[in-house]
Protein backbone atom coordinates (compact mmCIF):
# COMPACT_ATOMS: atom_id res chain seq x y z
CA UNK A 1 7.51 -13.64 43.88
CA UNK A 2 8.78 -10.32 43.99
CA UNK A 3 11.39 -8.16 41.52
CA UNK A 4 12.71 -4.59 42.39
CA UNK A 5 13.80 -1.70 39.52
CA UNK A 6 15.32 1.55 40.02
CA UNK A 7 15.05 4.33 38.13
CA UNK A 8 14.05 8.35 37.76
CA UNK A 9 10.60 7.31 36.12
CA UNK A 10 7.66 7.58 38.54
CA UNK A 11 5.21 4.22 37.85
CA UNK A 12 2.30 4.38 35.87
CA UNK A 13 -0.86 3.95 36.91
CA UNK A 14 -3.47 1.78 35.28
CA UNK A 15 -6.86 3.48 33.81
CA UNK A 16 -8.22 2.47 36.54
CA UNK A 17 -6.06 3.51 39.51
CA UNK A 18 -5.79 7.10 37.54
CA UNK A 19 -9.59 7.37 37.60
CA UNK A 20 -9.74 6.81 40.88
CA UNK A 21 -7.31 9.31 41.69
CA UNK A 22 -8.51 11.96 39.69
CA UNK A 23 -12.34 11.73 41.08
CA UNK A 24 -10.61 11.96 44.36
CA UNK A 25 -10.27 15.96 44.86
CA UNK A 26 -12.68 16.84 47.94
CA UNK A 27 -9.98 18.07 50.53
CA UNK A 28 -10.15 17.26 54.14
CA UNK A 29 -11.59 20.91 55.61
CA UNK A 30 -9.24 23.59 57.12
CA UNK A 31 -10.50 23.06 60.64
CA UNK A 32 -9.80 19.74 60.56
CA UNK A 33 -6.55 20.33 58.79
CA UNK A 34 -5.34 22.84 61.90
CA UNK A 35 -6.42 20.44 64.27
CA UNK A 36 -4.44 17.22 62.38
CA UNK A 37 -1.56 19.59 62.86
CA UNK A 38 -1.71 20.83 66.47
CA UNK A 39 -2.60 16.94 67.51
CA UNK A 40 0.36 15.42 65.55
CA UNK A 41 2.16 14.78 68.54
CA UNK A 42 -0.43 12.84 70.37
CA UNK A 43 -1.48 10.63 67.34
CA UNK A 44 1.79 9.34 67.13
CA UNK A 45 2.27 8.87 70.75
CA UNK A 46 -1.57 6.84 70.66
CA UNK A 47 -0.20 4.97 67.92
CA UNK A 48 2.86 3.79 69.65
CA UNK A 49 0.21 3.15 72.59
CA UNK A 50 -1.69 1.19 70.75
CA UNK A 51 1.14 -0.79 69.11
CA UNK A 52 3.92 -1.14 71.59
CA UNK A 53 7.15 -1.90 69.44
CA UNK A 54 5.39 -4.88 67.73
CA UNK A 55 4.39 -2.75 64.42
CA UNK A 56 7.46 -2.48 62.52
CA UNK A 57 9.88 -4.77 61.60
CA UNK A 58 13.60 -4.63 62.77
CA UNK A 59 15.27 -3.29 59.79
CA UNK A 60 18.09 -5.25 59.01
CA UNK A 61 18.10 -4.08 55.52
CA UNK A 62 19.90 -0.78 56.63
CA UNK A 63 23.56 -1.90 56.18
CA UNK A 64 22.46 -3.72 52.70
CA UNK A 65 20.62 -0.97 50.70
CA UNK A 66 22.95 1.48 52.62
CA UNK A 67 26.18 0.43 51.93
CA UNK A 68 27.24 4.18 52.81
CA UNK A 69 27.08 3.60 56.17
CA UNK A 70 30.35 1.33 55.65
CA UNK A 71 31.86 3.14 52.87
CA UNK A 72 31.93 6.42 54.33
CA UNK A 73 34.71 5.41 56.71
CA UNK A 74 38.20 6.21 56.05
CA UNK A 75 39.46 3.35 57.22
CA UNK A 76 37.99 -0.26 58.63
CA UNK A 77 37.30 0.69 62.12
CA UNK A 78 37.17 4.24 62.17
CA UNK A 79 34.25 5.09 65.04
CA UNK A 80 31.40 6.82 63.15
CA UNK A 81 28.67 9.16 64.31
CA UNK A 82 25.10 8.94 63.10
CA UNK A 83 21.86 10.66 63.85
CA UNK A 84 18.96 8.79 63.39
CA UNK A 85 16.62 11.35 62.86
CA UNK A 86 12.63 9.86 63.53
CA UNK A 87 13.79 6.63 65.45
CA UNK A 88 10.74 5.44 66.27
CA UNK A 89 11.19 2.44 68.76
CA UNK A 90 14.64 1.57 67.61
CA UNK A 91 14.13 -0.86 64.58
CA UNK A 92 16.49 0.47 62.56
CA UNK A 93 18.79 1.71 65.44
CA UNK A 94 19.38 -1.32 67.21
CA UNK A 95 20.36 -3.62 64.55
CA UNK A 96 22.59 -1.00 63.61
CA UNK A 97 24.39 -0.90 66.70
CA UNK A 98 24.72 -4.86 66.68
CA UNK A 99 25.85 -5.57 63.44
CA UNK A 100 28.76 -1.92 63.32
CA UNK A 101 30.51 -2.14 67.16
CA UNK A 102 31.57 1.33 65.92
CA UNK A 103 29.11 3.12 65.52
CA UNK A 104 27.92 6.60 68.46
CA UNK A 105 23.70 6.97 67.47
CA UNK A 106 22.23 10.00 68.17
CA UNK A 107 18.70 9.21 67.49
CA UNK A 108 15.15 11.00 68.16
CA UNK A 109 11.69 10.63 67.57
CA UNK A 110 8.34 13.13 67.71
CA UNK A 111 6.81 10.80 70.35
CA UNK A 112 7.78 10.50 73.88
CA UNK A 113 6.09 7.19 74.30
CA UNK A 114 8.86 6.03 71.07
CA UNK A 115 11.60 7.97 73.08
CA UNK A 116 10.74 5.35 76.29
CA UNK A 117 10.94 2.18 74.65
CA UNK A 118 14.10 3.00 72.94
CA UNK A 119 15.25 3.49 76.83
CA UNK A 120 13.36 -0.18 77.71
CA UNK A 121 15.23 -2.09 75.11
CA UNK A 122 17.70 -4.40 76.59
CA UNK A 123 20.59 -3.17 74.12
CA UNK A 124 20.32 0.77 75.00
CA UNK A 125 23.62 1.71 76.26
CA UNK A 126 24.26 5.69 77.22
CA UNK A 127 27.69 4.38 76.24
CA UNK A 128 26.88 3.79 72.63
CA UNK A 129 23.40 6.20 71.78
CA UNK A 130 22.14 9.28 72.89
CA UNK A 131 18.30 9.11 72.62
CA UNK A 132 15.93 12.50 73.02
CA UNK A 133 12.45 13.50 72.14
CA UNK A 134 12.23 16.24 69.83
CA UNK A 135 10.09 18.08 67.12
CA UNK A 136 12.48 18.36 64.52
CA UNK A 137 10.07 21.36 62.92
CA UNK A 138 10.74 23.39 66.22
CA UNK A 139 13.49 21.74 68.59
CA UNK A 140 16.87 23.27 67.83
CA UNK A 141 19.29 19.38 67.57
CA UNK A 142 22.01 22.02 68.73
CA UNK A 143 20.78 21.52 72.20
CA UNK A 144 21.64 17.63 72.26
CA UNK A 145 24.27 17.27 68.75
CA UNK A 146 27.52 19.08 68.94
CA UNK A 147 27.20 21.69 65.45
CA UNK A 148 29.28 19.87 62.44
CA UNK A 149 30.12 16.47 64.07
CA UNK A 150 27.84 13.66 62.75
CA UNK A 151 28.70 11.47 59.89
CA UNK A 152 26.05 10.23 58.37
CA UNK A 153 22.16 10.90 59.22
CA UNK A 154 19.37 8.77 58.58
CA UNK A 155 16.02 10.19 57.93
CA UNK A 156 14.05 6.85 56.81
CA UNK A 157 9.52 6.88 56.75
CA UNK A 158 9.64 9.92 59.13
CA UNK A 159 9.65 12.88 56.39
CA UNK A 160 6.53 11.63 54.76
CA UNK A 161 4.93 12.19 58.57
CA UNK A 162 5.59 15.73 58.20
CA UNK A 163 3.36 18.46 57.07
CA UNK A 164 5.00 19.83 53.36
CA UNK A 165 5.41 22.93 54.81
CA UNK A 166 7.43 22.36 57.12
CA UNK A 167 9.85 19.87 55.68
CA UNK A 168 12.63 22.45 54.89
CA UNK A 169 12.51 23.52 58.53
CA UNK A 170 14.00 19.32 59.33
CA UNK A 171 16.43 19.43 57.01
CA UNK A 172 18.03 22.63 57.73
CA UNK A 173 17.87 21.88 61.86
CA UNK A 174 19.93 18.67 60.19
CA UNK A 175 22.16 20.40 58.24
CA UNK A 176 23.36 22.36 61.21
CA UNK A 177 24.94 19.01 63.22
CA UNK A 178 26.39 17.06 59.96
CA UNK A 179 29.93 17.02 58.79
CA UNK A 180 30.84 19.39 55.91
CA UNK A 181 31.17 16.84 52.81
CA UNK A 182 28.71 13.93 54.82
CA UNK A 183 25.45 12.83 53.76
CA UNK A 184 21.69 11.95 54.82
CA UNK A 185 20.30 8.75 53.67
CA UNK A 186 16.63 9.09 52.70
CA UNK A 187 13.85 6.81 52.30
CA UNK A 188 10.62 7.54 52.19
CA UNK A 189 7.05 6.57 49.79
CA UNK A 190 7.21 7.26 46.95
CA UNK A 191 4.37 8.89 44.35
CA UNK A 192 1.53 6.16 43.53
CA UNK A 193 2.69 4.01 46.34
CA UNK A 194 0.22 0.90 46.98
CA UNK A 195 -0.29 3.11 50.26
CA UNK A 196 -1.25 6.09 48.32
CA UNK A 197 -3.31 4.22 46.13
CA UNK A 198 -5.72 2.38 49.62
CA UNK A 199 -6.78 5.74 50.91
CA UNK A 200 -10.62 6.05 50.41
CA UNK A 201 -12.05 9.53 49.70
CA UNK A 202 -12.27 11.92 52.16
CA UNK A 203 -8.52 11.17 53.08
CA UNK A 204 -7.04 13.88 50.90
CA UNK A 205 -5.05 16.96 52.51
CA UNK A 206 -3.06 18.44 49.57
CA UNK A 207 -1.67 17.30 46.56
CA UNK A 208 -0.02 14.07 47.24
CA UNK A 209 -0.54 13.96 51.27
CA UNK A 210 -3.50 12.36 53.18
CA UNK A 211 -4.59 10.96 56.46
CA UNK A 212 -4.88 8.00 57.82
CA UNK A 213 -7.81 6.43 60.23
CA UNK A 214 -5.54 7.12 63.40
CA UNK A 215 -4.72 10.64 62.15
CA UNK A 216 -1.30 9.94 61.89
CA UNK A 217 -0.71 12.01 58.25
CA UNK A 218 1.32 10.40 55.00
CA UNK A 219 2.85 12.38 52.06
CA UNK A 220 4.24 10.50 48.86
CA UNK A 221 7.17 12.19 47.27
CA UNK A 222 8.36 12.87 43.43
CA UNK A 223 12.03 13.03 42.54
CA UNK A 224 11.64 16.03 41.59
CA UNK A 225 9.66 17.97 44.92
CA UNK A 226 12.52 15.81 46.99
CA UNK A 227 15.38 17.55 44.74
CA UNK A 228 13.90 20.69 45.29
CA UNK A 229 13.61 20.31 49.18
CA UNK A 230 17.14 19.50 49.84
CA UNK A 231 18.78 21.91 47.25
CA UNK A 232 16.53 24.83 48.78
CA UNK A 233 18.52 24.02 52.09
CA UNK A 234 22.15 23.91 50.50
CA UNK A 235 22.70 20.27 50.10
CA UNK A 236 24.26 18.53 46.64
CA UNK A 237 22.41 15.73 45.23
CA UNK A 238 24.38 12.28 44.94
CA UNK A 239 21.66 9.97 44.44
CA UNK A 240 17.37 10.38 44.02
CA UNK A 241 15.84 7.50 42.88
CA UNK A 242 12.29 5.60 42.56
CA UNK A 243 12.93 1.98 43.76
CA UNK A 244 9.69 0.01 42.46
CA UNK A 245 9.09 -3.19 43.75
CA UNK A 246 5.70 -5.51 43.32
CA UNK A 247 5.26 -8.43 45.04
CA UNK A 248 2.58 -10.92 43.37
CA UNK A 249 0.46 -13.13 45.50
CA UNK A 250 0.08 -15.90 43.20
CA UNK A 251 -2.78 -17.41 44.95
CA UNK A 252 -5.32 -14.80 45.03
CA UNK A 253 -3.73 -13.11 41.60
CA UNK A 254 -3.02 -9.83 43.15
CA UNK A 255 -0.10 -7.34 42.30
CA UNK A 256 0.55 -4.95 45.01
CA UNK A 257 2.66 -2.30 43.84
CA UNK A 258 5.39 -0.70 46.54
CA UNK A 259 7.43 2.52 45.05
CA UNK A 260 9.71 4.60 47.25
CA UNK A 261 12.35 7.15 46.91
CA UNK A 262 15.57 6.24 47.75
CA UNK A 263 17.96 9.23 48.06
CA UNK A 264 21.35 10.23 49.16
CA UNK A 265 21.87 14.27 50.02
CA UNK A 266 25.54 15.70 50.63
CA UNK A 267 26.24 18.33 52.97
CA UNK A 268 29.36 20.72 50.44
């Protein structure tokens, strides 16, 4: 079984879980820190090595907890452009482009390796997406995204993957190629995600961000720092939610407890 709420409440922990999390304050050391940062690049690129296009599912929930994607059209087939910003291998992008025949992607992703399978998959089409590598912290989208012309941007698990620092520097490089009065669509972990809660000491970078095994790095966002982000950079807030969901595995009595931020981020 499973049930979903949202809400502007963050979840509370147990005792337990909040013990746990408040012995946990040795921080992963500088040097290490640096180098986590310099070698983002190729620990995505291993991981997609390592996992081919078989990790994530294709994500044809898009369209259903993003109804925006259909309502932001003017009329029934009007030919919409979106930027998929972090594509990955194409699990969101691809059932996208099947289910809306309308639809011009721009999409990108950190990792090259990501880039080339998009290119592999049977449904690319140069006709219907425009994929590119890029480091949205550094690569200007100007060079590949006319300024001012997309209509709605998706920036779904790929903002958590980014140091805090530098997470104004995406979303103003975004800001430059939307519409005036268009949105981004944002999902990402939320704060005292199950994910959050597996890390084992010696994962911690900062306040809310750790590491994982591969190196590959994970932040879990409040309403509130999100709010903060996107209003720093211009952009009106529409919608900023926690959506908690726990699924219960009957059989071996465990409650595993999923929270994410589900957001919505007009450019004026």
């Amino acid at each position: 079984g499973a049930f979903q709420k949202k809400g502007h409440s963050a979840r509370v922990l147990s005792p337990e879980e909040a013990e746990r999390l408040a012995k946990d304050q040795v921080l992963v050391s500088e040097f290490k820190q640096l180098k986590l940062e310099k070698e983002a690049q190729k620990n995505w690129d291993l991981f997609y090595k390592r996992n081919s296009t078989n990790f994530f599912k294709d994500r044809h929930w898009t369209t259903r907890e993003f109804q925006e994607l259909k309502a932001c059209r003017e009329f029934a087939d009007q030919k919409l452009t979106i930027l998929e910003a972090g594509c990955g291998v194409g699990n969101c992008l691809f059932p996208l482009l099947e289910e809306d025949l309308n639809i011009f992607a721009y999409a990108c992703d950190f990792s090259p390796r990501a880039v080339e399978y998009v290119k592999k998959n049977a449904l690319y089409s140069t006709e219907r997406c425009k994929v590119f590598q890029c480091d949205l912290t550094k690569d200007d989208l100007l060079d590949n995204i006319p300024a001012d012309s997309v209509d709605v941007v998706t920036l779904i698990f790929v903002l958590s993957a980014i140091h805090p620092d530098k997470m104004h520097l995406v979303l103003r490089n975004i800001y430059k190629v939307l519409k005036p009065g268009k949105c981004v669509l944002f999902r990402d972990y939320g704060l005292y995600d199950h994910a959050m809660l597996r890390f084992k000491s010696g994962s911690k970078l900062g306040e809310n961000f750790y590491v994982r095994q591969d190196g590959t790095r994970s932040y879990f966002f409040t309403e509130e720092f999100l709010s903060q982000l996107f209003k720093a950079e211009g952009y009106e807030q529409v919608v900023n939610e926690y959506v908690q969901r726990e699924t219960v595995n009957r059989k071996e009595d465990l409650c595993v407890p999923r929270v994410f931020l589900q957001s919505k981020f007009q450019k004026p």
